[in-house]
PDB file of N, CA and C in Angstrom:
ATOM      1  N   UNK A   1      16.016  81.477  29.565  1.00  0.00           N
ATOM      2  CA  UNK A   1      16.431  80.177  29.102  1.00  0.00           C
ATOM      3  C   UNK A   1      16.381  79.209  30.289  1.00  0.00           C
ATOM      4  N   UNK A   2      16.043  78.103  30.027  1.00  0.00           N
ATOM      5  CA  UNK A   2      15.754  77.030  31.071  1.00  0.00           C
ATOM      6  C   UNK A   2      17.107  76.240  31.612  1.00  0.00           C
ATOM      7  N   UNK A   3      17.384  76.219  32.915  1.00  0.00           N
ATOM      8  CA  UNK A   3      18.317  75.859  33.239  1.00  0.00           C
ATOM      9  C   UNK A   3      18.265  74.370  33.384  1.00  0.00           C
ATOM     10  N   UNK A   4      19.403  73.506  32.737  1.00  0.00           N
ATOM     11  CA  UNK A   4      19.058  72.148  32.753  1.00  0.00           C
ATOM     12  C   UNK A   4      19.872  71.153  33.809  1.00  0.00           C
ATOM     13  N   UNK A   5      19.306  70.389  34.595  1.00  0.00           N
ATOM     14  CA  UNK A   5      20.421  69.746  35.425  1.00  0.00           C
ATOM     15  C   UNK A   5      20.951  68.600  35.195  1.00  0.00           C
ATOM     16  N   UNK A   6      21.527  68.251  35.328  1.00  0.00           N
ATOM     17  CA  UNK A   6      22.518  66.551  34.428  1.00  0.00           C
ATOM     18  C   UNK A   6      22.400  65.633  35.403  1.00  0.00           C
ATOM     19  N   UNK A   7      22.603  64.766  35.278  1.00  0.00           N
ATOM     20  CA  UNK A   7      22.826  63.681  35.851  1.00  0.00           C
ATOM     21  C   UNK A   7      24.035  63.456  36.262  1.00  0.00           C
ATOM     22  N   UNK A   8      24.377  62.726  36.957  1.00  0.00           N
ATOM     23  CA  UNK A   8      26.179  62.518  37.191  1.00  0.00           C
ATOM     24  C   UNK A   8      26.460  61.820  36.286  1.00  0.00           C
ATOM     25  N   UNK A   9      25.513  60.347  35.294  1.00  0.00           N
ATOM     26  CA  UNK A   9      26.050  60.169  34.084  1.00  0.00           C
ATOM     27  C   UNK A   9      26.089  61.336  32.857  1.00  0.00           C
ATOM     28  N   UNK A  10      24.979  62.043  33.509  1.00  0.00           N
ATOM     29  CA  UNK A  10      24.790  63.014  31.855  1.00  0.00           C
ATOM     30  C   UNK A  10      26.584  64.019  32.069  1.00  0.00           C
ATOM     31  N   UNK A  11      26.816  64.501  33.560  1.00  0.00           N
ATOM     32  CA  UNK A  11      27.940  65.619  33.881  1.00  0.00           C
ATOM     33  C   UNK A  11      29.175  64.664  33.286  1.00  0.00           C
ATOM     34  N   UNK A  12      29.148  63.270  33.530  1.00  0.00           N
ATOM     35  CA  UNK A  12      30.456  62.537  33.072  1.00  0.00           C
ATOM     36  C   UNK A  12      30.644  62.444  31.390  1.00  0.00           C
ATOM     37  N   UNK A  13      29.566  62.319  31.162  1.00  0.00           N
ATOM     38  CA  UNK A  13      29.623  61.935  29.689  1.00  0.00           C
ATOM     39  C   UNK A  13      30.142  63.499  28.936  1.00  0.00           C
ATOM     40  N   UNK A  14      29.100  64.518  29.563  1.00  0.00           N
ATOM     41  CA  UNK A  14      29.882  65.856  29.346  1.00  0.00           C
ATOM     42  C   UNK A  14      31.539  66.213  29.078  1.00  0.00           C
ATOM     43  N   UNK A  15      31.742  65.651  30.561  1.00  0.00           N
ATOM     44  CA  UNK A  15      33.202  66.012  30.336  1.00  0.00           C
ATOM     45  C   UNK A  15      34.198  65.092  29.462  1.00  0.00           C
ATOM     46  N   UNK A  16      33.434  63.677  28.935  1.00  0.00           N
ATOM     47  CA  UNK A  16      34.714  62.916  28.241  1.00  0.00           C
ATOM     48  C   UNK A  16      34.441  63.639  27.167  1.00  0.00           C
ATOM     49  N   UNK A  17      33.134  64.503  26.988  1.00  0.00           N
ATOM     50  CA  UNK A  17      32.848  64.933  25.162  1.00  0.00           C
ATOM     51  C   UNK A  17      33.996  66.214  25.105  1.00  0.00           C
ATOM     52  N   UNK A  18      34.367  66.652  25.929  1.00  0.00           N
ATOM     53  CA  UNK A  18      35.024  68.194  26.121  1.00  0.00           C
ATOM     54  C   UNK A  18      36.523  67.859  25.878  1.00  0.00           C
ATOM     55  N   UNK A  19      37.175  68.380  24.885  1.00  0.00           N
ATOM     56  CA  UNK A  19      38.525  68.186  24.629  1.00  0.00           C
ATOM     57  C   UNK A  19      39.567  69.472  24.773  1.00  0.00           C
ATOM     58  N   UNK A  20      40.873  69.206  25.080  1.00  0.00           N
ATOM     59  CA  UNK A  20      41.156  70.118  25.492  1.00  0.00           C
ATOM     60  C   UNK A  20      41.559  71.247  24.294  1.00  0.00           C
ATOM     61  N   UNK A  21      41.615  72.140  24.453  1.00  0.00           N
ATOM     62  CA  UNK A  21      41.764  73.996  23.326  1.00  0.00           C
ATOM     63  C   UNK A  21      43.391  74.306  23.670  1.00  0.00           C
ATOM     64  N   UNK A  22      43.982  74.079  23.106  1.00  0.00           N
ATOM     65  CA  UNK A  22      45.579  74.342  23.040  1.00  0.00           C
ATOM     66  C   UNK A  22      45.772  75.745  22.533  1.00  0.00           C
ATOM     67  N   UNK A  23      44.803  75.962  21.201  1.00  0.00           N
ATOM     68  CA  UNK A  23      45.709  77.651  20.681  1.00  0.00           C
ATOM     69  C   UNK A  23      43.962  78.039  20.375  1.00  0.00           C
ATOM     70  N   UNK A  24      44.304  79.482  20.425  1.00  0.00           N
ATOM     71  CA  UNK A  24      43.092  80.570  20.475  1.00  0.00           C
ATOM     72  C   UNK A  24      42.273  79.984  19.427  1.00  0.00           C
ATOM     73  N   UNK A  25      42.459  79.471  18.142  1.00  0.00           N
ATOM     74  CA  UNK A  25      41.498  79.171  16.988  1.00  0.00           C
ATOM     75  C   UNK A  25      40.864  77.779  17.402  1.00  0.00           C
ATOM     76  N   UNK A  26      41.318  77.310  18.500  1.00  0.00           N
ATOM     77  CA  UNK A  26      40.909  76.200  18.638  1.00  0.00           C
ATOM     78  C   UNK A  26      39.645  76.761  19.848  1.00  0.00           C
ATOM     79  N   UNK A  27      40.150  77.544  20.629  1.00  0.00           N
ATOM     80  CA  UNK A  27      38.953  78.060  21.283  1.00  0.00           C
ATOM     81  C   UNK A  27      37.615  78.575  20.907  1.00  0.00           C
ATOM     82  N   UNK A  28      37.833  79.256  19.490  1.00  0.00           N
ATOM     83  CA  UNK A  28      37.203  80.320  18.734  1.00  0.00           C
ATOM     84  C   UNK A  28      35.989  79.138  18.247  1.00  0.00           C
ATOM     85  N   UNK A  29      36.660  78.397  17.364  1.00  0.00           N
ATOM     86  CA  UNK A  29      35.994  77.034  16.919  1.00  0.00           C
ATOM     87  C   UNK A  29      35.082  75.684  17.890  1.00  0.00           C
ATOM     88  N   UNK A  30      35.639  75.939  19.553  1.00  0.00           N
ATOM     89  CA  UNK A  30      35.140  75.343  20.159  1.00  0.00           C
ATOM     90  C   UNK A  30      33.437  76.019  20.571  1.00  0.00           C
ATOM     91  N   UNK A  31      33.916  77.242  21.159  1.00  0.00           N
ATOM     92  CA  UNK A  31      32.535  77.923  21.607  1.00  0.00           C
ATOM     93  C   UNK A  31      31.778  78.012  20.296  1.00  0.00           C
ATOM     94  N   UNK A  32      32.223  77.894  18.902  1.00  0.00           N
ATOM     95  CA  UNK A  32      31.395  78.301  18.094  1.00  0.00           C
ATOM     96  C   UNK A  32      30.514  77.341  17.450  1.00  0.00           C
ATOM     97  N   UNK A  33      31.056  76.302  18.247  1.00  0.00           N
ATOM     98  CA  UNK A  33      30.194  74.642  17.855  1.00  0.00           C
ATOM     99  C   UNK A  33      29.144  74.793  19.320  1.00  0.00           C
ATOM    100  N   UNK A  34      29.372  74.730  20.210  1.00  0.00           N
ATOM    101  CA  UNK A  34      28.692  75.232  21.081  1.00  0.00           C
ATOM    102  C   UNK A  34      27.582  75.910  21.441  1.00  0.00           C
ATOM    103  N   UNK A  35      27.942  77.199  20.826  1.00  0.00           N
ATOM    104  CA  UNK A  35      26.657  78.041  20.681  1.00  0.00           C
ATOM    105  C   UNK A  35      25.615  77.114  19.538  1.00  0.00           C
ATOM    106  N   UNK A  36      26.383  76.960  18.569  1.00  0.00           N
ATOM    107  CA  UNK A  36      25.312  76.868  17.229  1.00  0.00           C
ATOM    108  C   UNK A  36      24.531  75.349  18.136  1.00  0.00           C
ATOM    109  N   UNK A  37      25.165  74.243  18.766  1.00  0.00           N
ATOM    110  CA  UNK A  37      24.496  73.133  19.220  1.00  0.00           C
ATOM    111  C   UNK A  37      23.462  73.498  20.312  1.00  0.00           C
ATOM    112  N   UNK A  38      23.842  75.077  21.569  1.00  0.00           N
ATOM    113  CA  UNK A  38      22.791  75.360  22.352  1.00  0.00           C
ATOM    114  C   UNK A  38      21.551  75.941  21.699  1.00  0.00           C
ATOM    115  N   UNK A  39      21.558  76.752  20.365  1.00  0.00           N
ATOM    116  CA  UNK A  39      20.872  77.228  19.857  1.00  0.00           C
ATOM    117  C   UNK A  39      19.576  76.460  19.395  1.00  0.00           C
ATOM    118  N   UNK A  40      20.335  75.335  18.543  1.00  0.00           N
ATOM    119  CA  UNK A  40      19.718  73.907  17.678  1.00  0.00           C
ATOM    120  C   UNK A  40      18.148  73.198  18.798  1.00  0.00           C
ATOM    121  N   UNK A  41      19.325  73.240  20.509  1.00  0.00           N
ATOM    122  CA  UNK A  41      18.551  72.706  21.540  1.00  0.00           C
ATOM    123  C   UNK A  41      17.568  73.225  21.721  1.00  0.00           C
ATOM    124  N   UNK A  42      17.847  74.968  22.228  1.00  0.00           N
ATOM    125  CA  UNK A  42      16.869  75.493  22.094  1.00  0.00           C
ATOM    126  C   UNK A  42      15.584  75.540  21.550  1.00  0.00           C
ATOM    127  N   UNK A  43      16.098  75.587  19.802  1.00  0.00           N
ATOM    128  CA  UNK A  43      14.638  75.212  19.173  1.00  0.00           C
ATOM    129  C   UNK A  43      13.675  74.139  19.189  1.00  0.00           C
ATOM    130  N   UNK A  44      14.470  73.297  19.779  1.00  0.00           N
ATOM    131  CA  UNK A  44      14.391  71.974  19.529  1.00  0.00           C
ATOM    132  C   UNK A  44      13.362  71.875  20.827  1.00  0.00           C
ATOM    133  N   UNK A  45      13.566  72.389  21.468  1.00  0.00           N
ATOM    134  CA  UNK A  45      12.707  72.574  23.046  1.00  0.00           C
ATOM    135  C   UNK A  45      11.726  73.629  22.917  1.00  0.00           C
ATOM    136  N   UNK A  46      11.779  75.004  21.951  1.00  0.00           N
ATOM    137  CA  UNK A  46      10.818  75.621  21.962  1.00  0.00           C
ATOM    138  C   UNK A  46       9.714  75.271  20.884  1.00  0.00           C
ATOM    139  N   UNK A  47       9.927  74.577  19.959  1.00  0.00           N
ATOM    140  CA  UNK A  47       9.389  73.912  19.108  1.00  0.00           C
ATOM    141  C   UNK A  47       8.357  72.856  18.855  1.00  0.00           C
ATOM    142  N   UNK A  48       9.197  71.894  19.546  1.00  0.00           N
ATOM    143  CA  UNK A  48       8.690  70.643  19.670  1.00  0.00           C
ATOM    144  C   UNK A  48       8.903  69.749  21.599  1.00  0.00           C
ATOM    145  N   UNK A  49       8.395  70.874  22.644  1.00  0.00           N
ATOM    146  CA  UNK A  49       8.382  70.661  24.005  1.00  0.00           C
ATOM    147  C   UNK A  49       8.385  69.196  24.457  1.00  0.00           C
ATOM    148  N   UNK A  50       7.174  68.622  23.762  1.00  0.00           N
ATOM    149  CA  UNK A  50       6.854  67.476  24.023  1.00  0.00           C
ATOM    150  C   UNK A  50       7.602  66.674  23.730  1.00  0.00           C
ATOM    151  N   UNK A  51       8.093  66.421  22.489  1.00  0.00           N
ATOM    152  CA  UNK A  51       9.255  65.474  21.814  1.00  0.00           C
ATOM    153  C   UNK A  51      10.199  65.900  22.860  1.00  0.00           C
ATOM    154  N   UNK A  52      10.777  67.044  23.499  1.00  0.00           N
ATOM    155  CA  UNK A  52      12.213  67.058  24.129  1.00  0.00           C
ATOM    156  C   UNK A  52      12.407  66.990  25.083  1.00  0.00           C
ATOM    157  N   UNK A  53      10.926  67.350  25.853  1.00  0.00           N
ATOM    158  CA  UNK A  53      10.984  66.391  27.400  1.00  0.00           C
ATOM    159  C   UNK A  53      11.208  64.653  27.524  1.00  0.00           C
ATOM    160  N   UNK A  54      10.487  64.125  26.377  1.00  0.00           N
ATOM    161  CA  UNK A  54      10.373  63.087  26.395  1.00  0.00           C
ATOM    162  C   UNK A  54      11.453  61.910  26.281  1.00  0.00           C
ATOM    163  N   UNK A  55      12.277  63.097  24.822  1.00  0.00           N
ATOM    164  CA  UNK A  55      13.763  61.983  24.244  1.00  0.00           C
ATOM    165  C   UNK A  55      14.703  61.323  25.377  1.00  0.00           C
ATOM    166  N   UNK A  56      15.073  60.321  24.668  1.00  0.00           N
ATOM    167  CA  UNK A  56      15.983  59.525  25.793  1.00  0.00           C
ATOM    168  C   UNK A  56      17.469  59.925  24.911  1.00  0.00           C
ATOM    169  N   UNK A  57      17.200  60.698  24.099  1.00  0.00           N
ATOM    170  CA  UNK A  57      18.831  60.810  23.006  1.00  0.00           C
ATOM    171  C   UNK A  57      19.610  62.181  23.559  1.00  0.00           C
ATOM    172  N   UNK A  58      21.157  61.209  23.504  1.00  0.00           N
ATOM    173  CA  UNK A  58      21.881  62.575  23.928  1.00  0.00           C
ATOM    174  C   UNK A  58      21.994  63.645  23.699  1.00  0.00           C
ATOM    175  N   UNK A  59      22.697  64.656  24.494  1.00  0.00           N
ATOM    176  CA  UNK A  59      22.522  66.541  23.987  1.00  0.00           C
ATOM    177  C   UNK A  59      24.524  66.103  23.136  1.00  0.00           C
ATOM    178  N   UNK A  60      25.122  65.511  23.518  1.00  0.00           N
ATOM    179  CA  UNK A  60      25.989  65.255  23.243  1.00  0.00           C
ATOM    180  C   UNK A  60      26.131  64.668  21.728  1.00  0.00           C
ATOM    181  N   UNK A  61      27.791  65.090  21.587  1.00  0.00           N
ATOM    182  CA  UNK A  61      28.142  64.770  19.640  1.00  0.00           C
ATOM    183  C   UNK A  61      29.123  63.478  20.374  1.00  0.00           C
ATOM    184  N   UNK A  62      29.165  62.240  19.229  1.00  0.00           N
ATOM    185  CA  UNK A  62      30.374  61.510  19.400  1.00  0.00           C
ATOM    186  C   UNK A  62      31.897  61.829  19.514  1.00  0.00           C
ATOM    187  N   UNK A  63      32.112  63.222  18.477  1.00  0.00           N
ATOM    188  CA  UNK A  63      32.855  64.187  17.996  1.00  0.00           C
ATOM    189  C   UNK A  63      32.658  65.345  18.349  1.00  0.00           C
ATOM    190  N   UNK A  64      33.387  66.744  18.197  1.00  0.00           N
ATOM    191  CA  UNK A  64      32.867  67.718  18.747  1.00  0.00           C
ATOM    192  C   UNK A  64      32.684  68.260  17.073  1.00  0.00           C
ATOM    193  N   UNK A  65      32.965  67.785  15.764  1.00  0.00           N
ATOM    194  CA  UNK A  65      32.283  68.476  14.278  1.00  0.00           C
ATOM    195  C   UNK A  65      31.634  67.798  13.947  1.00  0.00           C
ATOM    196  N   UNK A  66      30.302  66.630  14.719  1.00  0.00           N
ATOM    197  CA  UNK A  66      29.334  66.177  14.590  1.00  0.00           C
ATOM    198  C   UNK A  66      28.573  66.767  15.774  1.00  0.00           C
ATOM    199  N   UNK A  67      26.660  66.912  14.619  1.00  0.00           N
ATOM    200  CA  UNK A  67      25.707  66.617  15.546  1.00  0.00           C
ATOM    201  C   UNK A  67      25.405  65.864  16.457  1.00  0.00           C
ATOM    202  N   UNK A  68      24.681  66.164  18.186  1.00  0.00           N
ATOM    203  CA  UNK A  68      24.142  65.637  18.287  1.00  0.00           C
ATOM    204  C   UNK A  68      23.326  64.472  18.207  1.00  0.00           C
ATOM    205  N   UNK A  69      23.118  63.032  18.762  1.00  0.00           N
ATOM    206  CA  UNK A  69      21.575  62.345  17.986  1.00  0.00           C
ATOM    207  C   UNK A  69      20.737  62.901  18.742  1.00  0.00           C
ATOM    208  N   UNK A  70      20.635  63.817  19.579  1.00  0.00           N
ATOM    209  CA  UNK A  70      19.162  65.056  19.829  1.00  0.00           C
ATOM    210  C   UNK A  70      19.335  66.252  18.815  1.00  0.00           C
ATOM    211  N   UNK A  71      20.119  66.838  18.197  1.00  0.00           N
ATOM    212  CA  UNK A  71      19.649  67.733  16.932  1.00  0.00           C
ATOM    213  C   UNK A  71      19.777  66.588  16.136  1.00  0.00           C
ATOM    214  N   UNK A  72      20.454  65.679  15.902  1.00  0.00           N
ATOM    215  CA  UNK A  72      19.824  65.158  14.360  1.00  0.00           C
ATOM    216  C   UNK A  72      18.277  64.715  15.047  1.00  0.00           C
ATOM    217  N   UNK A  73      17.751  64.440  15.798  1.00  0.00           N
ATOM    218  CA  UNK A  73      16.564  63.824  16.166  1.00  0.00           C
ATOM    219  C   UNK A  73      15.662  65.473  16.191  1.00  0.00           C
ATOM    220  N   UNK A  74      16.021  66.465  15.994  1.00  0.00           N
ATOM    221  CA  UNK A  74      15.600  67.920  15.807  1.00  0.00           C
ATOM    222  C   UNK A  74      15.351  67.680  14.214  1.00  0.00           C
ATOM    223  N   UNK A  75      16.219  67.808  13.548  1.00  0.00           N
ATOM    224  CA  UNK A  75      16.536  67.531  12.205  1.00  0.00           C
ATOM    225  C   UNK A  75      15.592  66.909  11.289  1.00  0.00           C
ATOM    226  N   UNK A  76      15.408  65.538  12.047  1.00  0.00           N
ATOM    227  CA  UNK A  76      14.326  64.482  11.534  1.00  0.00           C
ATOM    228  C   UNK A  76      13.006  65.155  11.834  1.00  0.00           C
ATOM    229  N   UNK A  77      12.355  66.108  12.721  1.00  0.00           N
ATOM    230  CA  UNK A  77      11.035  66.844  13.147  1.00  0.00           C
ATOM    231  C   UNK A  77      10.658  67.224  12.042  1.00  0.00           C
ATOM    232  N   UNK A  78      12.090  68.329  11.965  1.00  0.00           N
ATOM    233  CA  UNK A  78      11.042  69.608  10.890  1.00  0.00           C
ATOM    234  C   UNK A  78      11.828  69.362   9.766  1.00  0.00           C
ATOM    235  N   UNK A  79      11.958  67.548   9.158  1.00  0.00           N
ATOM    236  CA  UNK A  79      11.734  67.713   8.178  1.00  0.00           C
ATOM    237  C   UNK A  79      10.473  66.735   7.837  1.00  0.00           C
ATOM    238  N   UNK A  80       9.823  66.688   9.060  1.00  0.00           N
ATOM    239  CA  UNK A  80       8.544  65.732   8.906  1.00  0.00           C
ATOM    240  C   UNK A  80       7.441  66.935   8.752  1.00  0.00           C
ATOM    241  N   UNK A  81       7.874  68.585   9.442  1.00  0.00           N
ATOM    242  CA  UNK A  81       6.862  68.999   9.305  1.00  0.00           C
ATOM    243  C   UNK A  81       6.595  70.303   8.252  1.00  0.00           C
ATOM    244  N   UNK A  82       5.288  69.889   8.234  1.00  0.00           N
ATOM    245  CA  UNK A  82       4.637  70.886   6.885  1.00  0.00           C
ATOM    246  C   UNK A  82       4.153  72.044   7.165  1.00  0.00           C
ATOM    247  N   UNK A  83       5.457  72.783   6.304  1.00  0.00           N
ATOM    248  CA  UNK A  83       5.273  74.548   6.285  1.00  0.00           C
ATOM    249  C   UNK A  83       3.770  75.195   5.891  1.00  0.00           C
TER     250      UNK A  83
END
């Protein structure tokens, strides 16, 4: 997996998105938004390379039980493309 490096805006913006986990279900629920959003990236990079070098849209959610606008901008790909 490709290791990605941030920016000091991209590392700041990181941490205002990160909220704090008070009780275990809140942890459980955190990593599990997490994974499913590194996963999304993933494809999103093994997929469509070109589009994801290129995007200027965040890896970041406004929310942490919202997408991305880089998976919804995943989202919008493959539903442009034909199986």
């Amino acid at each position: 997996m490709p290791v990605t490096i941030l920016s000091v805006s991209q590392a700041i913006a990181a941490l205002r998105h990160s909220y704090p986990v008070t009780k275990p279900l809140e942890a459980i629920k955190f990593l599990r938004q997490t994974l499913n959003s590194a996963q999304l990236l993933n494809l999103y990079q093994h997929f469509f390379s070109t589009e994801f070098a290129t995007s200027t849209s965040s890896i970041y959610s406004d929310t942490p039980d919202n997408h991305s606008p880089r998976e919804l901008e995943f989202f919008r790909l493959l539903d442009k493309t034909e199986l």
